[in-house]
PDB file of N, CA and C in Angstrom:
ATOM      1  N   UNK A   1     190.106 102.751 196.378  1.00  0.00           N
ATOM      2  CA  UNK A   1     189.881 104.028 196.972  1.00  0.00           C
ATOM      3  C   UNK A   1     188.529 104.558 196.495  1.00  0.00           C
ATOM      4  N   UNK A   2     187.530 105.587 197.325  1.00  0.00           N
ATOM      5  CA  UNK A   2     186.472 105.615 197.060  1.00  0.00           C
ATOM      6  C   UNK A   2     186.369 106.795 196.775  1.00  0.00           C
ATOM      7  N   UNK A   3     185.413 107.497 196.200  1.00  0.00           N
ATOM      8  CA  UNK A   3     185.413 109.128 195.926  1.00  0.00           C
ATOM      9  C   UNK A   3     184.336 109.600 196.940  1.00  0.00           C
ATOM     10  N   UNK A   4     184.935 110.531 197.902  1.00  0.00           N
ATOM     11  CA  UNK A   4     184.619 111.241 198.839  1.00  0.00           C
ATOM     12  C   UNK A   4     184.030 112.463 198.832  1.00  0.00           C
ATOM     13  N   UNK A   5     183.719 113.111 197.420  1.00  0.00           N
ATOM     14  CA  UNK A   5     183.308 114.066 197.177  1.00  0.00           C
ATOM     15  C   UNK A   5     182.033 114.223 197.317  1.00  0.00           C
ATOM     16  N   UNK A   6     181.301 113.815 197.377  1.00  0.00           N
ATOM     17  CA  UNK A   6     179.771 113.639 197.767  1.00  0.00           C
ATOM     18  C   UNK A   6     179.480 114.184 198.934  1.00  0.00           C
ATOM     19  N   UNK A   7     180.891 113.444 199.919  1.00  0.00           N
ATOM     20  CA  UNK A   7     180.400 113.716 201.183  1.00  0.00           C
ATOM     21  C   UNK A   7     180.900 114.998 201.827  1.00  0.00           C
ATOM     22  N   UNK A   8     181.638 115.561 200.942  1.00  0.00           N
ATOM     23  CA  UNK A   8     182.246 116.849 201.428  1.00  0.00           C
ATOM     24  C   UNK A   8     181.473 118.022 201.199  1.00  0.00           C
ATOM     25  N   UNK A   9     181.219 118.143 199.854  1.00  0.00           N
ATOM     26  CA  UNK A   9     180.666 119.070 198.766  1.00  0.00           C
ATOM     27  C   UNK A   9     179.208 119.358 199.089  1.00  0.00           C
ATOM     28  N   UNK A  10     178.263 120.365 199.189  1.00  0.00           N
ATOM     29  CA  UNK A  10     177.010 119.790 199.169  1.00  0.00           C
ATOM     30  C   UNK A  10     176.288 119.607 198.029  1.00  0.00           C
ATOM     31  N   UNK A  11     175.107 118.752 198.183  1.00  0.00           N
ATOM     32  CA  UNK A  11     174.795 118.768 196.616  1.00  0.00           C
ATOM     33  C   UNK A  11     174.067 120.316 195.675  1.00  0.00           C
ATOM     34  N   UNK A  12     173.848 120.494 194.390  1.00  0.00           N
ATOM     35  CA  UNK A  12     173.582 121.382 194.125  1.00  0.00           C
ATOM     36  C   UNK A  12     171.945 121.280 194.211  1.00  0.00           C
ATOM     37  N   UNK A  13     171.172 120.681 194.775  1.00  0.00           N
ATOM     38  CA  UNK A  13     169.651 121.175 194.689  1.00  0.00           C
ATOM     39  C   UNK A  13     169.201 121.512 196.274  1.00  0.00           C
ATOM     40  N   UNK A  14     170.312 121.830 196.944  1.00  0.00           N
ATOM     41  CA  UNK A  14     170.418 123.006 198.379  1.00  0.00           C
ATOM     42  C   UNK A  14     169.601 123.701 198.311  1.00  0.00           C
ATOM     43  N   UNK A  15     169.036 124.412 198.942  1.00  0.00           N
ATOM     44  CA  UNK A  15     168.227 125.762 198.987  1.00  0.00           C
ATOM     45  C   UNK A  15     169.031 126.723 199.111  1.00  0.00           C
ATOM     46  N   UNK A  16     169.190 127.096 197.497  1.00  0.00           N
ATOM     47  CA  UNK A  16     169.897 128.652 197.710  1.00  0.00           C
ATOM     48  C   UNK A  16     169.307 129.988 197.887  1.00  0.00           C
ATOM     49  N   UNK A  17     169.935 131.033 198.459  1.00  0.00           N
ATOM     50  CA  UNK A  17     169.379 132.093 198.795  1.00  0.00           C
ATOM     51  C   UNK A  17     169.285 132.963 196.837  1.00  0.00           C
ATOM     52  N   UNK A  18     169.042 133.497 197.060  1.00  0.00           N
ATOM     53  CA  UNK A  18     168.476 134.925 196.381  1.00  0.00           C
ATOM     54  C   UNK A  18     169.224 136.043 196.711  1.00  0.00           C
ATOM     55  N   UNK A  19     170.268 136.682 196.167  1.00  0.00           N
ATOM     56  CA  UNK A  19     170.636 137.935 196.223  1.00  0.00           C
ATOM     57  C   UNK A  19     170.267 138.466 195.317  1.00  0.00           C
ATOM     58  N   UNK A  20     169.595 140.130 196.058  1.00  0.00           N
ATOM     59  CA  UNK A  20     169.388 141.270 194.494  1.00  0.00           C
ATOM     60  C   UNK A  20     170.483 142.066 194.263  1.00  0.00           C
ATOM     61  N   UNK A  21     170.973 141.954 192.990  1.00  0.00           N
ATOM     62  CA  UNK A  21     172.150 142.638 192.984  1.00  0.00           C
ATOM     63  C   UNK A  21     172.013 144.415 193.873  1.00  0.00           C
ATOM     64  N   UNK A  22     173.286 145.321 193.724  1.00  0.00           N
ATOM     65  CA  UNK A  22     172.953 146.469 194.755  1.00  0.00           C
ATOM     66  C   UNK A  22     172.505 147.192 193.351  1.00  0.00           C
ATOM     67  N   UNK A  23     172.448 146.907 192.242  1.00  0.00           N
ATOM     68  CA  UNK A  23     171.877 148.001 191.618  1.00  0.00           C
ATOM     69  C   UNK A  23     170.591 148.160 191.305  1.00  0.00           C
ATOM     70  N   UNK A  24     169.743 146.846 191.864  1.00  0.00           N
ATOM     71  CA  UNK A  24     168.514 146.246 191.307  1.00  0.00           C
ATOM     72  C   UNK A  24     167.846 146.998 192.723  1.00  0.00           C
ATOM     73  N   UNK A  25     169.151 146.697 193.998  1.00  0.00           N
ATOM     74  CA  UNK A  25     168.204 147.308 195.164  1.00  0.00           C
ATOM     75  C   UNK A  25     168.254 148.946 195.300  1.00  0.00           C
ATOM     76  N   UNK A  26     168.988 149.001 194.425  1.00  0.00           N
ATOM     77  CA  UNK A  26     168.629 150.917 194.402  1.00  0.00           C
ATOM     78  C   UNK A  26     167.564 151.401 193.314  1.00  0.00           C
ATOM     79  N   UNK A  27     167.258 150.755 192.746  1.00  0.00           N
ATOM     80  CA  UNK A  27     165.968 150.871 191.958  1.00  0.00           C
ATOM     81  C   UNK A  27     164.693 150.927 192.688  1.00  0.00           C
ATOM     82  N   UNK A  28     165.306 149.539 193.737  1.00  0.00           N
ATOM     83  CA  UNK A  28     163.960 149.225 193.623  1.00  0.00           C
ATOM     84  C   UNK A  28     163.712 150.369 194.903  1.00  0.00           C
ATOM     85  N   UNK A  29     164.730 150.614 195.300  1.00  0.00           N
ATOM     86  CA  UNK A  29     164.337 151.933 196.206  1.00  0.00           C
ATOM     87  C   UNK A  29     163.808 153.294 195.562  1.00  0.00           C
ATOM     88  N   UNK A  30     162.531 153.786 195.951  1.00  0.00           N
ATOM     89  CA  UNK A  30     161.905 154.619 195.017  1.00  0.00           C
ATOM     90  C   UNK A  30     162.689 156.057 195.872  1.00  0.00           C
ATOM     91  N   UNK A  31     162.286 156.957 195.275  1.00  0.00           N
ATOM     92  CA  UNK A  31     162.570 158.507 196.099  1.00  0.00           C
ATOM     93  C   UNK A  31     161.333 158.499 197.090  1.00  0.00           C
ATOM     94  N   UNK A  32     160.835 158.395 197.050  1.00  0.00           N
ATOM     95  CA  UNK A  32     159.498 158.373 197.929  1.00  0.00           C
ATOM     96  C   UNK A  32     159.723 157.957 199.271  1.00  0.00           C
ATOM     97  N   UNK A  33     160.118 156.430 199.359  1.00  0.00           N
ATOM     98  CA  UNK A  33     160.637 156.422 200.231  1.00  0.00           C
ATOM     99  C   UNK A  33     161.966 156.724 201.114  1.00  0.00           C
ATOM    100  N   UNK A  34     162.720 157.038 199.658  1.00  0.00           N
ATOM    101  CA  UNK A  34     164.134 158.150 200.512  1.00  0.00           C
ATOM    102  C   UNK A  34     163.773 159.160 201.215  1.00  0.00           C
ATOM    103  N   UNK A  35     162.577 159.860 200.615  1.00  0.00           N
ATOM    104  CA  UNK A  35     162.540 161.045 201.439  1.00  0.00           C
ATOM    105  C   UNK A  35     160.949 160.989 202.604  1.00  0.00           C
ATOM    106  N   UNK A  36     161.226 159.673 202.845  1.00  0.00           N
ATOM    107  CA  UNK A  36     159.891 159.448 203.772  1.00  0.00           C
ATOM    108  C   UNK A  36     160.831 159.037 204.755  1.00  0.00           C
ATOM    109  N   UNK A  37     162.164 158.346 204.870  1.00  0.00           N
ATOM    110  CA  UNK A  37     163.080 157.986 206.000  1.00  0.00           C
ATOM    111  C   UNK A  37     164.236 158.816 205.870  1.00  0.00           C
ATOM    112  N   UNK A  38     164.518 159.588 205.203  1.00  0.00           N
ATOM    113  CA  UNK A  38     165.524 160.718 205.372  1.00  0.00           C
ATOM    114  C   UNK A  38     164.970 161.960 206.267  1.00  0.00           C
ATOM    115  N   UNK A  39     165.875 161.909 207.346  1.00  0.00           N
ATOM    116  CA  UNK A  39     165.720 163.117 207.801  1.00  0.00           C
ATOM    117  C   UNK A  39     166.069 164.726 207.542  1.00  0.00           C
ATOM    118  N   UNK A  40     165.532 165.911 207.546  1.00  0.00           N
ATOM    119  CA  UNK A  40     165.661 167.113 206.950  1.00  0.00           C
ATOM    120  C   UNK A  40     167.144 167.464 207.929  1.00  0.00           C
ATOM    121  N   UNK A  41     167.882 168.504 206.861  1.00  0.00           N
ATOM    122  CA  UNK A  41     169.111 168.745 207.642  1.00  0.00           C
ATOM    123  C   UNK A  41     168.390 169.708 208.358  1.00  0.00           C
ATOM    124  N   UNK A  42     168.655 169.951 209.516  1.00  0.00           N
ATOM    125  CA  UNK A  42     168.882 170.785 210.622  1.00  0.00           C
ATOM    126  C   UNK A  42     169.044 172.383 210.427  1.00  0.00           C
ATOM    127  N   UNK A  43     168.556 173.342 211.149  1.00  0.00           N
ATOM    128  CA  UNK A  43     169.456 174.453 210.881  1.00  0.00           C
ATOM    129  C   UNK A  43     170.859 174.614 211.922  1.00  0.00           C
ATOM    130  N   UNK A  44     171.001 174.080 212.593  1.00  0.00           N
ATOM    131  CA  UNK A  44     172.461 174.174 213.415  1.00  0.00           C
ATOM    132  C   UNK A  44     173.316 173.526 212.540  1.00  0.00           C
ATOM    133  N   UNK A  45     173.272 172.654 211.701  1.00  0.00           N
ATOM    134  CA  UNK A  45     174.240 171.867 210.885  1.00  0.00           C
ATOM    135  C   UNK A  45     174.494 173.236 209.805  1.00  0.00           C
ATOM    136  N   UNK A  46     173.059 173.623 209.312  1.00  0.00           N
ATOM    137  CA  UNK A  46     173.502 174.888 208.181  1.00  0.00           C
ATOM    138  C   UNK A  46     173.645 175.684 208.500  1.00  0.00           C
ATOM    139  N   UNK A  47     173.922 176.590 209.585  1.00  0.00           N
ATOM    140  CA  UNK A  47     174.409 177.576 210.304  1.00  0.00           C
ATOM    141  C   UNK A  47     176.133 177.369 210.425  1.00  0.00           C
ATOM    142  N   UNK A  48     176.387 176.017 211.267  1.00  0.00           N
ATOM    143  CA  UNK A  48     177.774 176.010 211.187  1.00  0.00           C
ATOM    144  C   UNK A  48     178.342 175.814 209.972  1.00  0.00           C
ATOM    145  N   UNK A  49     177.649 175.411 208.911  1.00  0.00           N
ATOM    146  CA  UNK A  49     178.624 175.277 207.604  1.00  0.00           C
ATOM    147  C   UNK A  49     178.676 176.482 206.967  1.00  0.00           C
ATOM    148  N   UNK A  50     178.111 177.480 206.956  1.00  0.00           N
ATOM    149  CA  UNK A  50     178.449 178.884 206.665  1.00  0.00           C
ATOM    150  C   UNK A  50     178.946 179.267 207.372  1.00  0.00           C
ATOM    151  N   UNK A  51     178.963 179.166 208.838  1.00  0.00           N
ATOM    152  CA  UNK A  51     180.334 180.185 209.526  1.00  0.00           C
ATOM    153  C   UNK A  51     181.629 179.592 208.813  1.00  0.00           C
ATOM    154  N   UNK A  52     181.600 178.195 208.705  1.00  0.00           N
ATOM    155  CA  UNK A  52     182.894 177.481 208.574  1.00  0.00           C
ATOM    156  C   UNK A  52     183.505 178.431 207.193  1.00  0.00           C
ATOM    157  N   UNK A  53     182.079 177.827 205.998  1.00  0.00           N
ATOM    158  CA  UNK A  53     182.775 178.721 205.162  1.00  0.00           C
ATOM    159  C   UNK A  53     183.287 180.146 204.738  1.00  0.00           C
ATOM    160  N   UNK A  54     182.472 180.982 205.586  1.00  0.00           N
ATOM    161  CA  UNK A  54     182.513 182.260 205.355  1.00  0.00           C
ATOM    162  C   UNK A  54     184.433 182.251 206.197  1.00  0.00           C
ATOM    163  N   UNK A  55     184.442 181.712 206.973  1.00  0.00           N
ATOM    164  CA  UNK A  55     185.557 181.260 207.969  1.00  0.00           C
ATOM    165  C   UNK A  55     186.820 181.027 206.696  1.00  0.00           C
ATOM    166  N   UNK A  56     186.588 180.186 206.152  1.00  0.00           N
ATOM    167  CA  UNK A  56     187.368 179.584 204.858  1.00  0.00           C
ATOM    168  C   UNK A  56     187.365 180.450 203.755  1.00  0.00           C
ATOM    169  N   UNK A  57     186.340 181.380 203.633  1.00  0.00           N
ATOM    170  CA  UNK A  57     186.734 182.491 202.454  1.00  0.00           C
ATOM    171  C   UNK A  57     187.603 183.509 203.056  1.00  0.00           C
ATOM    172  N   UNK A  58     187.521 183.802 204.258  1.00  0.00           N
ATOM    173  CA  UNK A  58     188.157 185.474 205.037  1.00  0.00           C
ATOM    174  C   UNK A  58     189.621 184.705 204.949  1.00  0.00           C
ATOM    175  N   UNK A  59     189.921 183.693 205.259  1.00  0.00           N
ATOM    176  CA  UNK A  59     191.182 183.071 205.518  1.00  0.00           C
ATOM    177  C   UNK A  59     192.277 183.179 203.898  1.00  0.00           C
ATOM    178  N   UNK A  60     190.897 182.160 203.062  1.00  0.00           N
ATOM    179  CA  UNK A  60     192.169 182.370 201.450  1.00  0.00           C
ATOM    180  C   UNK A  60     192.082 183.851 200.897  1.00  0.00           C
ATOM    181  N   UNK A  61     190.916 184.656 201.507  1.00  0.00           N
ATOM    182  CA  UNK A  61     191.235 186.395 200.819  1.00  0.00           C
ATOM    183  C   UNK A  61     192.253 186.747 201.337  1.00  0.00           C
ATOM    184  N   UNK A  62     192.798 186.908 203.030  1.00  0.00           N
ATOM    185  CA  UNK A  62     193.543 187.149 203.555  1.00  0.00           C
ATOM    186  C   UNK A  62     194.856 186.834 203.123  1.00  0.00           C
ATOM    187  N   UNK A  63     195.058 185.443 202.636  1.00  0.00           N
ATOM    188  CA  UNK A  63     196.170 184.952 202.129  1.00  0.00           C
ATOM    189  C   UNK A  63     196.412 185.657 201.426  1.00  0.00           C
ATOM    190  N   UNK A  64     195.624 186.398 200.023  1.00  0.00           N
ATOM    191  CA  UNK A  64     195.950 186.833 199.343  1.00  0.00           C
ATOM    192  C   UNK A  64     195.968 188.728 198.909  1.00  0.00           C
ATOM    193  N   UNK A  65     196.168 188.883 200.754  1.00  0.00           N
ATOM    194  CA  UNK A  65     196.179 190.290 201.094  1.00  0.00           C
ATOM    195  C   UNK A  65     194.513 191.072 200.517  1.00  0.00           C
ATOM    196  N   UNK A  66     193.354 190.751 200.654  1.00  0.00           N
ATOM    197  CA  UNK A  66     192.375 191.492 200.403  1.00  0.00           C
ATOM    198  C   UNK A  66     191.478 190.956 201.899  1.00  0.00           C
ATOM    199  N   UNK A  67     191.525 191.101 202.775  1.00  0.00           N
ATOM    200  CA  UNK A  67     191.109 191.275 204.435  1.00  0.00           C
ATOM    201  C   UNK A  67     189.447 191.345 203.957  1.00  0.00           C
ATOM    202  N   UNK A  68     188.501 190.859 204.188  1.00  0.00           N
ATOM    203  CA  UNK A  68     187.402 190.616 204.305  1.00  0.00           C
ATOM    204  C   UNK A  68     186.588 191.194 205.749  1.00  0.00           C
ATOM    205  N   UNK A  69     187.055 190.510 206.796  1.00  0.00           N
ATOM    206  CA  UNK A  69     186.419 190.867 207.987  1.00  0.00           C
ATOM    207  C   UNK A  69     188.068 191.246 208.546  1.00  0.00           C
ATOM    208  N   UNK A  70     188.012 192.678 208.478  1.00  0.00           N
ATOM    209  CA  UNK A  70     189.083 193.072 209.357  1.00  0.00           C
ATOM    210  C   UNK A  70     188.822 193.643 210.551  1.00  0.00           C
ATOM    211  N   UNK A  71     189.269 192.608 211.572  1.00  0.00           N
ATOM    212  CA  UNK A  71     189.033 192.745 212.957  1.00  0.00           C
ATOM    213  C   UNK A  71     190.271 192.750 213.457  1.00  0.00           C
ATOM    214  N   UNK A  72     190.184 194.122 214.526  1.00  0.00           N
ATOM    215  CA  UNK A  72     191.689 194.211 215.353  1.00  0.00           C
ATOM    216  C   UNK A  72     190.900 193.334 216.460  1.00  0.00           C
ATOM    217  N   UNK A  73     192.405 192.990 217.315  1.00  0.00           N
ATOM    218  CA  UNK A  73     192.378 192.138 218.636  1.00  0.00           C
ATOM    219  C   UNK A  73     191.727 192.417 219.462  1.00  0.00           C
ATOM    220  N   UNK A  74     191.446 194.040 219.904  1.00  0.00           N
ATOM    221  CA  UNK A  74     190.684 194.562 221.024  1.00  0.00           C
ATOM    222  C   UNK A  74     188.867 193.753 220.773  1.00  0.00           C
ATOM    223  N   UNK A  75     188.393 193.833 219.140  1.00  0.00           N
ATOM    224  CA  UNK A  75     187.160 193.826 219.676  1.00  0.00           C
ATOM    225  C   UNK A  75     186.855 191.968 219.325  1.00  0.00           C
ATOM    226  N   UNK A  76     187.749 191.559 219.360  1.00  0.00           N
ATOM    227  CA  UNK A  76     187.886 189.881 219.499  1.00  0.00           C
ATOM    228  C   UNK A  76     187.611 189.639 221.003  1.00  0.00           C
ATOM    229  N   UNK A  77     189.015 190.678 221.497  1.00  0.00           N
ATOM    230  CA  UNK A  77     188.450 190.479 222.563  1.00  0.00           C
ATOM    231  C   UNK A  77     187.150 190.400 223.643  1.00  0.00           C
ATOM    232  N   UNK A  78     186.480 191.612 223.100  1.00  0.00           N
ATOM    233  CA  UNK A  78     185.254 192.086 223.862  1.00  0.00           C
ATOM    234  C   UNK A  78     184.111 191.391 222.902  1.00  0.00           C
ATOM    235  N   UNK A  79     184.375 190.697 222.038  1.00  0.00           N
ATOM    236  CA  UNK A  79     183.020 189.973 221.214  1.00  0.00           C
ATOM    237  C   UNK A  79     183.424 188.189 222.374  1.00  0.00           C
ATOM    238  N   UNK A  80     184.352 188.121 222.310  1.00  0.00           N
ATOM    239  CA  UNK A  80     184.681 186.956 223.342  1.00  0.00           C
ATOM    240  C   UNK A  80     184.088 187.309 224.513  1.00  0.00           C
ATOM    241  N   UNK A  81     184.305 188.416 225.370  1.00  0.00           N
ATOM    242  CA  UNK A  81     184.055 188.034 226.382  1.00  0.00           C
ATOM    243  C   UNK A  81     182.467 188.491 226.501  1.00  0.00           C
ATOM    244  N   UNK A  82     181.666 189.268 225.626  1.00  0.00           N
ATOM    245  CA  UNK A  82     180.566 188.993 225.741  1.00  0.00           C
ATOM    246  C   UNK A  82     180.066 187.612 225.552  1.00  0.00           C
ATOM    247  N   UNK A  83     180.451 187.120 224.381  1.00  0.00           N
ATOM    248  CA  UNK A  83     179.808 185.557 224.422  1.00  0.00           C
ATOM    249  C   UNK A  83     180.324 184.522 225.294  1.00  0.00           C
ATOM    250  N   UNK A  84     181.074 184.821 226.352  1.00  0.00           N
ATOM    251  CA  UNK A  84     181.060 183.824 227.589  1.00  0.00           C
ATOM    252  C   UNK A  84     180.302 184.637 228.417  1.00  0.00           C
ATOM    253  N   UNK A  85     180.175 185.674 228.732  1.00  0.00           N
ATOM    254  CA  UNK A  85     179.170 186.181 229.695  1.00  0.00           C
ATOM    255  C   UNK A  85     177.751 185.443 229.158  1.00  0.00           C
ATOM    256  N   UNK A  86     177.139 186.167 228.022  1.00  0.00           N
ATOM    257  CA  UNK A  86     175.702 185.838 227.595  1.00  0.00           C
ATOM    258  C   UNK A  86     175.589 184.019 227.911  1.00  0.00           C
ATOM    259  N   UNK A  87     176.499 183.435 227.321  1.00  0.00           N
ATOM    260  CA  UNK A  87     176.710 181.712 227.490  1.00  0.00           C
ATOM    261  C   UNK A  87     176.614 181.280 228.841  1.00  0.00           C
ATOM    262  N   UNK A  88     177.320 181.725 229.591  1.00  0.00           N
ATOM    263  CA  UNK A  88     177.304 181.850 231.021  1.00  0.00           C
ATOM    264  C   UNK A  88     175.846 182.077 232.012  1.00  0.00           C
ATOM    265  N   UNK A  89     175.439 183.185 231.573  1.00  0.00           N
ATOM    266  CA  UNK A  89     174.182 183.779 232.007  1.00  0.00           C
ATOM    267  C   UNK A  89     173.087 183.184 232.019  1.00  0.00           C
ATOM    268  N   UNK A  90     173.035 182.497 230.361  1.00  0.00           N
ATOM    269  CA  UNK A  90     171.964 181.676 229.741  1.00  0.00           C
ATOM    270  C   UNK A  90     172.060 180.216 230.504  1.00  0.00           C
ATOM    271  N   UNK A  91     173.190 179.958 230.579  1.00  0.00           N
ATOM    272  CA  UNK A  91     173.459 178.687 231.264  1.00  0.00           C
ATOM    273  C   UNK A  91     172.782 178.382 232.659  1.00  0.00           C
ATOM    274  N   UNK A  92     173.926 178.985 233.107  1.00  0.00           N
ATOM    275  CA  UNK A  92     172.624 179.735 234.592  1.00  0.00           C
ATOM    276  C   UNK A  92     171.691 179.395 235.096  1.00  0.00           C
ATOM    277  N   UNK A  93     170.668 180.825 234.438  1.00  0.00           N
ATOM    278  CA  UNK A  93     169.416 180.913 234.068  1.00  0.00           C
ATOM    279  C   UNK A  93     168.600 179.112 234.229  1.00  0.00           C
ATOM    280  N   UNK A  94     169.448 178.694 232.924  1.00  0.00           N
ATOM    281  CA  UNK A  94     168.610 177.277 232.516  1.00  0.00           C
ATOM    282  C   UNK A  94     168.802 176.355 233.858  1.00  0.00           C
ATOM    283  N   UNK A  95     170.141 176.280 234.699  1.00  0.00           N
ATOM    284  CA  UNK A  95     170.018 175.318 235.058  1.00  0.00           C
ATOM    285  C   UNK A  95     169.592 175.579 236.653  1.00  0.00           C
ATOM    286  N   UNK A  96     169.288 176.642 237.005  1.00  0.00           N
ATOM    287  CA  UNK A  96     168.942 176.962 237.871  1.00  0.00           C
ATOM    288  C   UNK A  96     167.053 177.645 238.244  1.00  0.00           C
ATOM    289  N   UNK A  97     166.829 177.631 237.312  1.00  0.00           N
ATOM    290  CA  UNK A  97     165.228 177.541 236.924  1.00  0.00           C
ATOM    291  C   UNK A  97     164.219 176.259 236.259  1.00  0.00           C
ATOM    292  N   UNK A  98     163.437 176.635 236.449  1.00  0.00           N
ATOM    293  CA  UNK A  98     162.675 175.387 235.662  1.00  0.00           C
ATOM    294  C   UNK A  98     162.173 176.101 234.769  1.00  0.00           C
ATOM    295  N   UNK A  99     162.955 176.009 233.071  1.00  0.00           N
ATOM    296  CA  UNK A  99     162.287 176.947 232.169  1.00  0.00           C
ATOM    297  C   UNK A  99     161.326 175.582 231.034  1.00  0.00           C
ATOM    298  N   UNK A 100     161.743 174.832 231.135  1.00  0.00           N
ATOM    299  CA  UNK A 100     160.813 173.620 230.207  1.00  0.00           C
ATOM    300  C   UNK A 100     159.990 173.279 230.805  1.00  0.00           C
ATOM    301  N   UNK A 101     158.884 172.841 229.842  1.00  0.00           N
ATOM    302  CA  UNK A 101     157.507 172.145 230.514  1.00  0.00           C
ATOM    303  C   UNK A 101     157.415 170.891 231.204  1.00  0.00           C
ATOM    304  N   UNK A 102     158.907 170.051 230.701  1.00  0.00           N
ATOM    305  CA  UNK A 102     158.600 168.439 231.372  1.00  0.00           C
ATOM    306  C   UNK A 102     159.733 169.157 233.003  1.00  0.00           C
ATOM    307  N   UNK A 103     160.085 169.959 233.154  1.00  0.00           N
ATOM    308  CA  UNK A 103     161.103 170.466 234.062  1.00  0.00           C
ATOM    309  C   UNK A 103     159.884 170.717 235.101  1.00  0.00           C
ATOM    310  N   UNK A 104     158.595 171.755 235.035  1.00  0.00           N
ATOM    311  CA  UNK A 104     157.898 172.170 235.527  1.00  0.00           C
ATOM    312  C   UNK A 104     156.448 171.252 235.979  1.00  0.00           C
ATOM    313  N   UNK A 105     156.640 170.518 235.570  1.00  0.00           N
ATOM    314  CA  UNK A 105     155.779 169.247 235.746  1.00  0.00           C
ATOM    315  C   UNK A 105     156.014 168.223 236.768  1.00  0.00           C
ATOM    316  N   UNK A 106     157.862 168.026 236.739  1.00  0.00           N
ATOM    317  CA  UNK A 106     158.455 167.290 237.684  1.00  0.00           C
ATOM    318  C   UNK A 106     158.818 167.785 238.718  1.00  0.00           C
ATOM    319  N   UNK A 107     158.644 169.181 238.455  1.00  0.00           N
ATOM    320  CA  UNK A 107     158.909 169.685 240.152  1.00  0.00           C
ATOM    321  C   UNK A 107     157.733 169.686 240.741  1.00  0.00           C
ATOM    322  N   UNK A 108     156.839 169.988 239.799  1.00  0.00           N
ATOM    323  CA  UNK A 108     155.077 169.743 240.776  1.00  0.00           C
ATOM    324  C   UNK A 108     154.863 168.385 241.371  1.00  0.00           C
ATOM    325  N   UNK A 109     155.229 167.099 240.070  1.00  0.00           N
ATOM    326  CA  UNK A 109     154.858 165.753 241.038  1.00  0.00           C
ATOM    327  C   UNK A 109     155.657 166.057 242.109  1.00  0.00           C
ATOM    328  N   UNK A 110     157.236 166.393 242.360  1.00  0.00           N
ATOM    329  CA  UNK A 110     158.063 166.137 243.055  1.00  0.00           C
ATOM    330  C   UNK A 110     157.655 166.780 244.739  1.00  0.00           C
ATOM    331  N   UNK A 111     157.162 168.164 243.913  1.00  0.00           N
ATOM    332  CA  UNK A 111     156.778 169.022 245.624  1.00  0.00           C
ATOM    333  C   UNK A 111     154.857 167.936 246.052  1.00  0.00           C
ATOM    334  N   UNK A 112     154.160 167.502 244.970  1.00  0.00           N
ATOM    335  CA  UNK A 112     153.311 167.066 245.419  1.00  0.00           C
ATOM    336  C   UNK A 112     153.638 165.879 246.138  1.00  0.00           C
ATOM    337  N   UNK A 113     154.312 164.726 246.047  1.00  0.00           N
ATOM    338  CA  UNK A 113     154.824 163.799 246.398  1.00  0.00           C
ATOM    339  C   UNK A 113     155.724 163.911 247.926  1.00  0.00           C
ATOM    340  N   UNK A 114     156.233 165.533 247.937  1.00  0.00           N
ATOM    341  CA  UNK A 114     156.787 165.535 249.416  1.00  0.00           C
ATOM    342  C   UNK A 114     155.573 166.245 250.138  1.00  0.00           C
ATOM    343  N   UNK A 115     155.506 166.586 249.593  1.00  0.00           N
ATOM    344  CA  UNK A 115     153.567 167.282 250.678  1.00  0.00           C
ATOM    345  C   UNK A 115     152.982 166.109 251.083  1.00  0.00           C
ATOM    346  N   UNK A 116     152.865 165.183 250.643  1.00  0.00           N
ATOM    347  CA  UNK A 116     151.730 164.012 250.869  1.00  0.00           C
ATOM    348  C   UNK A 116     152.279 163.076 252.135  1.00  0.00           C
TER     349      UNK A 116
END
């Protein structure tokens, strides 16, 4: 019987790869370039995380009977239905005008292109 291991196994002077371990590659990642490919947060991201929280403080004061933003139902109501009107309006407005510059550009090729 013959030993087959040769032919199974590969030998060890293969070309092996190179791994950098992950702690060698967070080194070698400087801040410099973290904050040359990190993007800045947003203000709509930090806007909603203070409503959320201010949202999350009125809620555990409440729990604990000290009311923060005490609002009766009536002017929920009328703060609602202004902000679907204004939302509404604005909406509108936008999609029924040409208020952007690449908007106002394409209606010019567009009317120049049917003139011609």
């Amino acid at each position: 019987m013959t030993d087959t291991t040769e032919n199974r196994l590969p030998a060890t002077s293969t070309t092996e790869v190179t791994v950098m371990p992950v702690s060698a590659q967070i080194q070698a990642a400087t801040d410099d370039d973290a904050e040359a490919s990190t993007p800045r947060i947003d203000g709509g991201t930090i806007s909603r995380f203070l409503v959320l929280l201010l949202a999350l403080v009125n809620q555990a004061l409440t729990m604990f009977g000290h009311p923060v933003l005490n609002i009766d139902d009536t002017t929920i109501t009328q703060l609602v239905s202004l902000a679907w009107t204004a939302g509404s309006a604005i909406w509108c407005y936008w999609k029924d005008n040409d208020v952007t510059k690449a908007a106002r550009t394409k209606k010019a090729r567009l009317s120049a292109r049917h003139a011609a």
